[in-house]
C-alpha atoms as a PDB file:
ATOM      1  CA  UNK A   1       0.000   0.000   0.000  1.00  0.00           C
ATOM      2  CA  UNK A   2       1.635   3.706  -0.893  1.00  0.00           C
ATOM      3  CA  UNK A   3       2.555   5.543   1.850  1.00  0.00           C
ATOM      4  CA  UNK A   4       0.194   8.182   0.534  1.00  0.00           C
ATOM      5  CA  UNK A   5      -3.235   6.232   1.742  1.00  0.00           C
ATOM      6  CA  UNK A   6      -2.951   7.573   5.598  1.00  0.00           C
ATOM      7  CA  UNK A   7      -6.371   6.194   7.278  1.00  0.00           C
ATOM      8  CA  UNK A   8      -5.106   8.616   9.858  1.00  0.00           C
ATOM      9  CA  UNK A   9      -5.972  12.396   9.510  1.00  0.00           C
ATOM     10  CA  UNK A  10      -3.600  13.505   6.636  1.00  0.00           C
ATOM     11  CA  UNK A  11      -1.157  16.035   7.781  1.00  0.00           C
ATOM     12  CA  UNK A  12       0.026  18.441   4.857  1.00  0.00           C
ATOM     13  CA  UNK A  13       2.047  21.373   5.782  1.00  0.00           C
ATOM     14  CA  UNK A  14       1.069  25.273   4.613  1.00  0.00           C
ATOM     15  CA  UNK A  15       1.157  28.952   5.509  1.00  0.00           C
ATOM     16  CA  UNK A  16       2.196  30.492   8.904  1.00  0.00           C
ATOM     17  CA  UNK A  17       3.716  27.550  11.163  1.00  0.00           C
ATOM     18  CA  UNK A  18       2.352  29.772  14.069  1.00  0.00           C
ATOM     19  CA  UNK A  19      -0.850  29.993  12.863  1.00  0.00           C
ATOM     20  CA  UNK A  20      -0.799  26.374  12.308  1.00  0.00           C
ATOM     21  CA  UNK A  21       0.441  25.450  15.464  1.00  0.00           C
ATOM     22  CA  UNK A  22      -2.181  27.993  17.070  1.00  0.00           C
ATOM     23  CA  UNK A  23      -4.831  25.957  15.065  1.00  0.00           C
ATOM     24  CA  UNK A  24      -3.906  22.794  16.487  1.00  0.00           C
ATOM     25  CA  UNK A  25      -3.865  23.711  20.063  1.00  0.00           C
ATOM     26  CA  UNK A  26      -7.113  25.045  19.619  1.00  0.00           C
ATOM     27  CA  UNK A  27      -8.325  21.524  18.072  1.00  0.00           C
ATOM     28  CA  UNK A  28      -6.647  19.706  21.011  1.00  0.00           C
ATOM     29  CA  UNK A  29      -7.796  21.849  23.645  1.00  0.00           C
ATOM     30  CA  UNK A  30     -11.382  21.221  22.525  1.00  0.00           C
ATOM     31  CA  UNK A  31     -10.392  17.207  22.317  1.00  0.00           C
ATOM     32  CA  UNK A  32      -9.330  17.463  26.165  1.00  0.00           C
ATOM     33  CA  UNK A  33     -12.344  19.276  27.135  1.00  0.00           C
ATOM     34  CA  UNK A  34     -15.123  17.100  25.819  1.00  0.00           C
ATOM     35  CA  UNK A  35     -12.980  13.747  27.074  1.00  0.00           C
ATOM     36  CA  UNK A  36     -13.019  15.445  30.921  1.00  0.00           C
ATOM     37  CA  UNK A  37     -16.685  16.186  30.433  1.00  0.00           C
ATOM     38  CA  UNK A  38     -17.583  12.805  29.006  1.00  0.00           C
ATOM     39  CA  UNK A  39     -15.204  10.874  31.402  1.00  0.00           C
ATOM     40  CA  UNK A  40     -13.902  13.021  34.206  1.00  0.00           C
ATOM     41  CA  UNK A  41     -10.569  14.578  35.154  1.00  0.00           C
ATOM     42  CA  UNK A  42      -8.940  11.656  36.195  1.00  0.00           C
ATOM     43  CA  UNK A  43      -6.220  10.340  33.612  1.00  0.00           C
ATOM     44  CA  UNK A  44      -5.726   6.843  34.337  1.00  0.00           C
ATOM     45  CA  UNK A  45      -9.586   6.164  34.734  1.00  0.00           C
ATOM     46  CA  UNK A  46     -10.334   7.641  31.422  1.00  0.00           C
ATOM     47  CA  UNK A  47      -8.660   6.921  28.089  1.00  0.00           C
ATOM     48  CA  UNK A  48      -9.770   9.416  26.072  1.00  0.00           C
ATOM     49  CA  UNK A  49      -8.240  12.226  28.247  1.00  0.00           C
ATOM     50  CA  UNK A  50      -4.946  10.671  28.532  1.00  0.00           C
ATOM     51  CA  UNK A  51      -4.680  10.159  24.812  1.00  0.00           C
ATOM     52  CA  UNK A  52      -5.651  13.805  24.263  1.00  0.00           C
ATOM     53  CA  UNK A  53      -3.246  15.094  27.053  1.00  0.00           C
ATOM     54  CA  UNK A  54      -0.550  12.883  25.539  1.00  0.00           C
ATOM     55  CA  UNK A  55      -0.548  14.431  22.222  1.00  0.00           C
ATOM     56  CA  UNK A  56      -0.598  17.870  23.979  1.00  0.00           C
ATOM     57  CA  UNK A  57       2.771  17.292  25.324  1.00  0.00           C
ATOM     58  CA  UNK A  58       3.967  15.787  22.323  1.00  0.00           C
ATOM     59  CA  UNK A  59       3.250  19.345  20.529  1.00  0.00           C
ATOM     60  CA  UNK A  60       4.714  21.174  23.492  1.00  0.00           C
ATOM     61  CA  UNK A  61       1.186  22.593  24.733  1.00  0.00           C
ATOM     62  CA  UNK A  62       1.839  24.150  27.829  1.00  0.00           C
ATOM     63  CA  UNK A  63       1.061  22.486  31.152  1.00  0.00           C
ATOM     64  CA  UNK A  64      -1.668  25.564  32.385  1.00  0.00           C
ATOM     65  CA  UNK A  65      -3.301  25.357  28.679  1.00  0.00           C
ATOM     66  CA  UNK A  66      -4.224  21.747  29.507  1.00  0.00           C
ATOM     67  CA  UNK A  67      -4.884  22.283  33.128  1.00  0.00           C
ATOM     68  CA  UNK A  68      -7.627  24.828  32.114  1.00  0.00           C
ATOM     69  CA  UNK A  69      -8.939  22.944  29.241  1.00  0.00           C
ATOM     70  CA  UNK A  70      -9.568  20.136  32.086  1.00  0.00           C
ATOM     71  CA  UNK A  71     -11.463  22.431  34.644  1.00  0.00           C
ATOM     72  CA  UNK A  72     -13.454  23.636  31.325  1.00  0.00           C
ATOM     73  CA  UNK A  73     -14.583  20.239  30.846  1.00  0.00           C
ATOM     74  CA  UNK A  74     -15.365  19.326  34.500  1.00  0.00           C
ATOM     75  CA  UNK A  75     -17.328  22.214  34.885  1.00  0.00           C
ATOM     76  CA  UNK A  76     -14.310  23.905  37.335  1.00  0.00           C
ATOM     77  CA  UNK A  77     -13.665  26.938  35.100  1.00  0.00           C
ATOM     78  CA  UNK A  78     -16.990  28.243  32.802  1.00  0.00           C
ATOM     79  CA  UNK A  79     -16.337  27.537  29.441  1.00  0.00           C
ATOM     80  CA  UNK A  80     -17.823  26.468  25.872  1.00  0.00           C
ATOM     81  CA  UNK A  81     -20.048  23.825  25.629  1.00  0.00           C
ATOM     82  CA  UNK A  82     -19.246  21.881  22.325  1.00  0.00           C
ATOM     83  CA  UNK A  83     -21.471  18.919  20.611  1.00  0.00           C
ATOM     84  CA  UNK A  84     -19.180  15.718  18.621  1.00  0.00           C
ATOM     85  CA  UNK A  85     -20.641  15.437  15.336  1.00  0.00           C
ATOM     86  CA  UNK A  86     -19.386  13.104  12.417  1.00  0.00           C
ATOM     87  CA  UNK A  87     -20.106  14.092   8.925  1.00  0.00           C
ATOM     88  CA  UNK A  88     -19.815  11.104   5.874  1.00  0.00           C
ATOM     89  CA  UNK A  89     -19.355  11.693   2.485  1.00  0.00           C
ATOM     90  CA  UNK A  90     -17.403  10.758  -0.551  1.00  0.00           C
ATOM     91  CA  UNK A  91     -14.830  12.698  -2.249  1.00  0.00           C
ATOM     92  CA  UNK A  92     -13.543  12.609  -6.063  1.00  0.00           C
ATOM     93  CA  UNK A  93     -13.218   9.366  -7.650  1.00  0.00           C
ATOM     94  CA  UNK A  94     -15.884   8.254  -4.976  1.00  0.00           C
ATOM     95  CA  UNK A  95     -13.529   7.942  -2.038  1.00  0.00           C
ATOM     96  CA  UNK A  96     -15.178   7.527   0.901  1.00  0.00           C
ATOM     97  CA  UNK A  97     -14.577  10.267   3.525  1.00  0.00           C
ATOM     98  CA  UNK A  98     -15.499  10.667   7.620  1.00  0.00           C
ATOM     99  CA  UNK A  99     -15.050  14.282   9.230  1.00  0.00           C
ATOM    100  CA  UNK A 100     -15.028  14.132  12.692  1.00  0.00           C
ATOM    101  CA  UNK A 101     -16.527  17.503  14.474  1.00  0.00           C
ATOM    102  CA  UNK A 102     -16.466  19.494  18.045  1.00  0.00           C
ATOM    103  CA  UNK A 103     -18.136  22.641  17.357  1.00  0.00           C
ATOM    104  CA  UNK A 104     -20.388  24.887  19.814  1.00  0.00           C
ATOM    105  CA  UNK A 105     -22.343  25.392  16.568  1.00  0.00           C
ATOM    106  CA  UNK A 106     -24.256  22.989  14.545  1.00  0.00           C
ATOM    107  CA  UNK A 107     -25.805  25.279  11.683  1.00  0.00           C
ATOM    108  CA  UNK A 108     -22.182  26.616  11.149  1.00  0.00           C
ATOM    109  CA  UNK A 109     -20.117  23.594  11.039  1.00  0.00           C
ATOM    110  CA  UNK A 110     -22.562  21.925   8.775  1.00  0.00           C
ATOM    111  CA  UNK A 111     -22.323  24.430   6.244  1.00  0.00           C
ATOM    112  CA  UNK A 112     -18.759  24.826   6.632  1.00  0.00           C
ATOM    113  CA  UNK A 113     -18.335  21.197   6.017  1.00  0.00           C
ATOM    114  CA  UNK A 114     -20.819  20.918   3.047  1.00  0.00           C
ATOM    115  CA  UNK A 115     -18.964  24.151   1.124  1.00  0.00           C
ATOM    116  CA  UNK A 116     -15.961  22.497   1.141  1.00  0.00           C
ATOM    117  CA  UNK A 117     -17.372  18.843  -0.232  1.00  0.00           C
ATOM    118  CA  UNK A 118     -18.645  21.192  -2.866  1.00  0.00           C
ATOM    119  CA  UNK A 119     -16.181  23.318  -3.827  1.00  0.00           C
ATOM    120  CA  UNK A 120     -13.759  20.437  -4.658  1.00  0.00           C
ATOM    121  CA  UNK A 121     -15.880  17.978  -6.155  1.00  0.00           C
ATOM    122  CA  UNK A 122     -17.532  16.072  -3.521  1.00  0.00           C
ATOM    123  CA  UNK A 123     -21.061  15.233  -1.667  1.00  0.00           C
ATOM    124  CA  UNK A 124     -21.855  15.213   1.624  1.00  0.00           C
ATOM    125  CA  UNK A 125     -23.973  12.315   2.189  1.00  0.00           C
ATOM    126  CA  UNK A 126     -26.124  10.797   4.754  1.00  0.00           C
ATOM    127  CA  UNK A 127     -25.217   9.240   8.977  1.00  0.00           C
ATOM    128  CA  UNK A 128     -24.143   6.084   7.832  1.00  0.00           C
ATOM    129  CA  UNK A 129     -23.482   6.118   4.235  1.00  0.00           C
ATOM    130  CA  UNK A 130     -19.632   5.463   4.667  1.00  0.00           C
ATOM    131  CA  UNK A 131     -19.222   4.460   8.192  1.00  0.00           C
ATOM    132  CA  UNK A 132     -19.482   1.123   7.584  1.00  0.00           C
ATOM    133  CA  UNK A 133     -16.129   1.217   5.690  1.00  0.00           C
ATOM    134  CA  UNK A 134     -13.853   1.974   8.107  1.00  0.00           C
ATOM    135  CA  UNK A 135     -13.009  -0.064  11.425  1.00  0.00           C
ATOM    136  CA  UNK A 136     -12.243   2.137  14.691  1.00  0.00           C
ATOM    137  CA  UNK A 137      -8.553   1.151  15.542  1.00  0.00           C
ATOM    138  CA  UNK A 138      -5.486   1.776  17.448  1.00  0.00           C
ATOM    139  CA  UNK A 139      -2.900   2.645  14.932  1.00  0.00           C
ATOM    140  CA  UNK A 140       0.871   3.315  16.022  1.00  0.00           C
ATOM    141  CA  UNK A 141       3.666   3.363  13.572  1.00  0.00           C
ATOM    142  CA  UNK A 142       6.977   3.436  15.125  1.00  0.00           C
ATOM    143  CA  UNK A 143       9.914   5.148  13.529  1.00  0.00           C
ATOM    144  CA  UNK A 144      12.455   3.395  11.071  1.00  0.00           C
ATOM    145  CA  UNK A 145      15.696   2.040  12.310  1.00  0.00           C
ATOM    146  CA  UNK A 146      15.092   2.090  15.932  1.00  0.00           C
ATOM    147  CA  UNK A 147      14.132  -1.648  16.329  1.00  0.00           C
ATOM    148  CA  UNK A 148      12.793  -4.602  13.740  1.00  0.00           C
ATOM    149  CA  UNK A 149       9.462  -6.259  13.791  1.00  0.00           C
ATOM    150  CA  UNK A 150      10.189  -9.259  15.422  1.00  0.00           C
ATOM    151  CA  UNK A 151      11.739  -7.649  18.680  1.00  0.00           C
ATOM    152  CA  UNK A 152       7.893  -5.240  18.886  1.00  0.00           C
ATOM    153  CA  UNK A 153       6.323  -8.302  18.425  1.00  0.00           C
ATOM    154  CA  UNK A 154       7.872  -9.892  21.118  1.00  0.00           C
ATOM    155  CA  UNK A 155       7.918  -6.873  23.017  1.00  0.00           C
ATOM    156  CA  UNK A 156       4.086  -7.017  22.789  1.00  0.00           C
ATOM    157  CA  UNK A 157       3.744 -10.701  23.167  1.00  0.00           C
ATOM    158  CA  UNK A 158       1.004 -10.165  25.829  1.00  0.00           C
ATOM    159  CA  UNK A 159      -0.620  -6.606  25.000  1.00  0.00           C
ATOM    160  CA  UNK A 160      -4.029  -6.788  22.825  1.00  0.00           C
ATOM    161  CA  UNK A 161      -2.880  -6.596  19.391  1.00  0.00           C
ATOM    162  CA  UNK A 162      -3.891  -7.408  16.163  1.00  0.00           C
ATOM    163  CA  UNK A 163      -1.331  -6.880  13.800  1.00  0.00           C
ATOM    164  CA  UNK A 164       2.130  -5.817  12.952  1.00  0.00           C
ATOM    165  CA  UNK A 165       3.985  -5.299  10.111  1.00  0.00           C
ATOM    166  CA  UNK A 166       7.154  -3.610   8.354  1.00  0.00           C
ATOM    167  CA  UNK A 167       5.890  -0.573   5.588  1.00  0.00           C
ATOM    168  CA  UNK A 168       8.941   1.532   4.015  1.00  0.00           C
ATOM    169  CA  UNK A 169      10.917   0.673   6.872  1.00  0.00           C
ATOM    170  CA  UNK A 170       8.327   1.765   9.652  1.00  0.00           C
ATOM    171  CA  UNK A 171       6.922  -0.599  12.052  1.00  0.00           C
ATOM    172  CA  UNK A 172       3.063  -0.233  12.140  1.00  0.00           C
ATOM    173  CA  UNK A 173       1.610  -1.498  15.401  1.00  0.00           C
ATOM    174  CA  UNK A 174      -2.500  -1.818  14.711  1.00  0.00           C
ATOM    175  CA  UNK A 175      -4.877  -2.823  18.179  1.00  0.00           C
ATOM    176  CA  UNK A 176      -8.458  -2.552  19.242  1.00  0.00           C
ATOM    177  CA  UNK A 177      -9.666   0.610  20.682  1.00  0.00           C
ATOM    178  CA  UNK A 178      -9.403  -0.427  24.097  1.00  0.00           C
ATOM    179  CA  UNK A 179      -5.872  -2.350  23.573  1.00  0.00           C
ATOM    180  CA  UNK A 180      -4.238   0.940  22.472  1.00  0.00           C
ATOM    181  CA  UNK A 181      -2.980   2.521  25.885  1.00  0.00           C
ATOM    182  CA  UNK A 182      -0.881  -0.211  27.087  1.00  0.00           C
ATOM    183  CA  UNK A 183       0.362  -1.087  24.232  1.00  0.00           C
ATOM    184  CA  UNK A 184       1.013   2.841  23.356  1.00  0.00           C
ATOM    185  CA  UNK A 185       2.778   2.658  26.946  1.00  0.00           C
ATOM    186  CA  UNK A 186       5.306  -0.108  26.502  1.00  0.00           C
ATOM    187  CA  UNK A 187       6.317   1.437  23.477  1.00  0.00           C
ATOM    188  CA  UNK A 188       6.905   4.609  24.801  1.00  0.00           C
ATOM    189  CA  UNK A 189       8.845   3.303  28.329  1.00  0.00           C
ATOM    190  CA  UNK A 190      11.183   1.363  25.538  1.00  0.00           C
ATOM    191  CA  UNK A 191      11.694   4.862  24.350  1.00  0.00           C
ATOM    192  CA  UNK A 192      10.775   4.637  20.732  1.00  0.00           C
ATOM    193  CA  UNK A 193       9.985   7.284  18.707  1.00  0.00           C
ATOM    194  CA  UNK A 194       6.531   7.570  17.383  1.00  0.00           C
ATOM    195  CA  UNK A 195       5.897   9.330  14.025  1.00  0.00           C
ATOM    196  CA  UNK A 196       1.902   8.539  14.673  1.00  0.00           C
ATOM    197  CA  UNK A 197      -0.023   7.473  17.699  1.00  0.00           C
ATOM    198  CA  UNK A 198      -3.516   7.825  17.714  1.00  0.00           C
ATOM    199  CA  UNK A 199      -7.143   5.766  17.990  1.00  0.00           C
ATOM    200  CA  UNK A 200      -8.378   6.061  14.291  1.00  0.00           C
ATOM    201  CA  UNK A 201     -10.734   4.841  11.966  1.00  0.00           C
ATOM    202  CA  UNK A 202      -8.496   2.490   9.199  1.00  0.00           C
ATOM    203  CA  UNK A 203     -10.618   1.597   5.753  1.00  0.00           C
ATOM    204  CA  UNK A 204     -11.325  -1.874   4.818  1.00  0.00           C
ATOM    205  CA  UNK A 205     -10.278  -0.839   1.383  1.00  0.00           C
ATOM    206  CA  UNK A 206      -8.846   1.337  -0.715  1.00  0.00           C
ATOM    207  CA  UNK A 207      -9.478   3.253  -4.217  1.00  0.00           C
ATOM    208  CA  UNK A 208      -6.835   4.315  -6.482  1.00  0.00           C
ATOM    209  CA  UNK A 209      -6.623   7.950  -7.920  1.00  0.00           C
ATOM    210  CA  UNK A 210      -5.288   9.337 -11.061  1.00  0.00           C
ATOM    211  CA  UNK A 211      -3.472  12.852 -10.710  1.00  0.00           C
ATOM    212  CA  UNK A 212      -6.328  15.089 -11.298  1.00  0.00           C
ATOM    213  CA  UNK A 213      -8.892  13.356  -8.992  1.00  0.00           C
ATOM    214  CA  UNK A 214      -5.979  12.589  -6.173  1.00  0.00           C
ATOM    215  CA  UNK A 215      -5.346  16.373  -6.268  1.00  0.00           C
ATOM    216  CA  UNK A 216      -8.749  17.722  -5.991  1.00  0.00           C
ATOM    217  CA  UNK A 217      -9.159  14.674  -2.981  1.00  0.00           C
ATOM    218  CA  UNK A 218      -6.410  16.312  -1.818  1.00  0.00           C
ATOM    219  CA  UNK A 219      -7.580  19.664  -1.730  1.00  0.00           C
ATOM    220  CA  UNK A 220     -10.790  18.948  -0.120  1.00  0.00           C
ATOM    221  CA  UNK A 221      -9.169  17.071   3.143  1.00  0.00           C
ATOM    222  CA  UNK A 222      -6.305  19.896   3.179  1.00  0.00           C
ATOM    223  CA  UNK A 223      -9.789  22.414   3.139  1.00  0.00           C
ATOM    224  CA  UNK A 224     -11.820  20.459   5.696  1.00  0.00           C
ATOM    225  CA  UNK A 225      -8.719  19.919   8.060  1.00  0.00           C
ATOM    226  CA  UNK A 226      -8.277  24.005   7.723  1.00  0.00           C
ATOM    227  CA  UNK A 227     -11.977  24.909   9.103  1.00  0.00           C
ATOM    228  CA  UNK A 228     -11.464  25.142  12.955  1.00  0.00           C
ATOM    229  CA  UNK A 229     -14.193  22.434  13.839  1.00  0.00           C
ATOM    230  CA  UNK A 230     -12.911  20.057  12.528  1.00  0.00           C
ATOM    231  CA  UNK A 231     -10.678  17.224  14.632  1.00  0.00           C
ATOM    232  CA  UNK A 232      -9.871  14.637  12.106  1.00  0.00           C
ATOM    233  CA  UNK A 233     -10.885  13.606   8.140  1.00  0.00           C
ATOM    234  CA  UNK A 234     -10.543  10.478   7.408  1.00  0.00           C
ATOM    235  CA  UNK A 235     -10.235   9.027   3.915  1.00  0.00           C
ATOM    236  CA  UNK A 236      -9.659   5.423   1.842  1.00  0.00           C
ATOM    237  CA  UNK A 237      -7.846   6.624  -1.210  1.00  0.00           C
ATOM    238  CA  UNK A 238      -4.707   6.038  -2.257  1.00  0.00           C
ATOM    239  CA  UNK A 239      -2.324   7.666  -4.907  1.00  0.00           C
ATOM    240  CA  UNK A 240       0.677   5.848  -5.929  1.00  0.00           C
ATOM    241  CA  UNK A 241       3.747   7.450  -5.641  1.00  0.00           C
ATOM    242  CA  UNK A 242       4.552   8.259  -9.325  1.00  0.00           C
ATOM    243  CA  UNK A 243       1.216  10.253  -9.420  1.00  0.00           C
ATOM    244  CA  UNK A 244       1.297  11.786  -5.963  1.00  0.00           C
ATOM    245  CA  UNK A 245       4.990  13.103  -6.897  1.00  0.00           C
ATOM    246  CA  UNK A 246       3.302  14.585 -10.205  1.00  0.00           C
ATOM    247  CA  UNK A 247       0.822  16.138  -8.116  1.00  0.00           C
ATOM    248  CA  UNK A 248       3.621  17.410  -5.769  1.00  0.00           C
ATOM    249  CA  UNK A 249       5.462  19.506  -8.720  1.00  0.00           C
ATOM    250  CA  UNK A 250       2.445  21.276 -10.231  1.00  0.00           C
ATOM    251  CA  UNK A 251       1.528  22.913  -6.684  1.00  0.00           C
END
């Protein structure tokens, strides 16, 4: 499979790395607020928040930023109320595509979220008309050249995991939802490096793009990752790396 078909959100780099950075606190800060309302303020007891926490130190979020974002959540501190919504809908060349919401708005992030299936080719469709495509997963892909796959699957011999395999050189590490933070743990205590760590939803399968439908499916996630409610996109295409480096030169 290319290295181009991420099931996780797809990360492409542009404008102001401050502004970008100041977007993604903003999304993560919303992430650590709904998990402390939904589950509490204790860590260890709920998942969700120490995932969300986790990746705010891994971004170098300040320690008061997540404090407050907790007390926002637990009702310590007043703050925004905000509602989880997931849109479905399929993108050009009929890729299948999940956008995963927080928003203190409904009416807003709905149209926000239909203009830009528009604009760039798609259709938002109905609850449940993609869904069923994707499997909610634990998904860790540790860094080349820090171990090989036998030694992680040894290493994991009796965590709750489902597969593991080599891809250019990476390790990918794939568990259920609720096998993910031990396994995510031992890892980390080993003191690997972790170029993704995340729950996620991975496609059953995939659909190949040419270059002018894999850059306008391009252009819509890039668009729908931009708008500020908006936590994660999730796709199943795939562009092969001849094409996607085509695509790469006429930007």
């Amino acid at each position: 499979m290319s290295g181009h078909s991420k099931w996780a959100t797809i990360k492409r780099k542009k404008g102001s790395l401050d502004a970008k950075r100041g977007a993604l606190f903003t999304k993560i800060i919303r992430e650590i607020t709904v998990a402390a309302k939904n589950g509490g303020d204790d860590i260890t007891a709920n998942p969700r928040l120490r995932t969300a926490v986790a990746k705010a130190k891994a971004n170098n979020m300040p320690s008061d930023n997540i404090e407050r974002a907790i007390k926002k959540g637990t009702g310590t501190l007043e703050g925004v109320t905000y509602e989880e919504i997931q849109y479905e809908g399929y993108g050009p060349g009929g890729v299948a595509i999940m956008v995963s919401c927080l928003t203190d708005n409904r009416n807003r992030t709905t149209a926000e979220v239909r203009a830009a299936f528009t604009k760039h080719g798609g259709n938002l469709g109905e609850t449940g008309s993609v869904g069923y495509l994707f499997n909610r997963k634990g998904y860790i892909l540790i860094e080349a050249g820090q171990t090989d796959e036998d030694t992680v699957m040894e290493l994991l011999m009796d965590c709750n995991v489902e597969d593991i395999k080599t891809e250019d050189g990476n390790i990918e590490v794939v568990t259920p939802p609720d096998g993910y933070n031990e396994v995510h743990d031992v890892l980390i205590n080993k003191g690997f490096k972790l170029i993704e760590d995340e729950i996620t939803f991975i496609p059953q399968t995939s659909i190949t793009l040419d270059e002018k439908k894999g850059s306008q499916c391009l252009r819509l996630i890039e668009t729908l990752e931009d708008l500020d409610d908006v936590q994660n996109v999730y796709s199943n295409y795939d562009i092969p790396d001849d094409v996607m480096m085509k695509i790469s030169e006429a930007q």
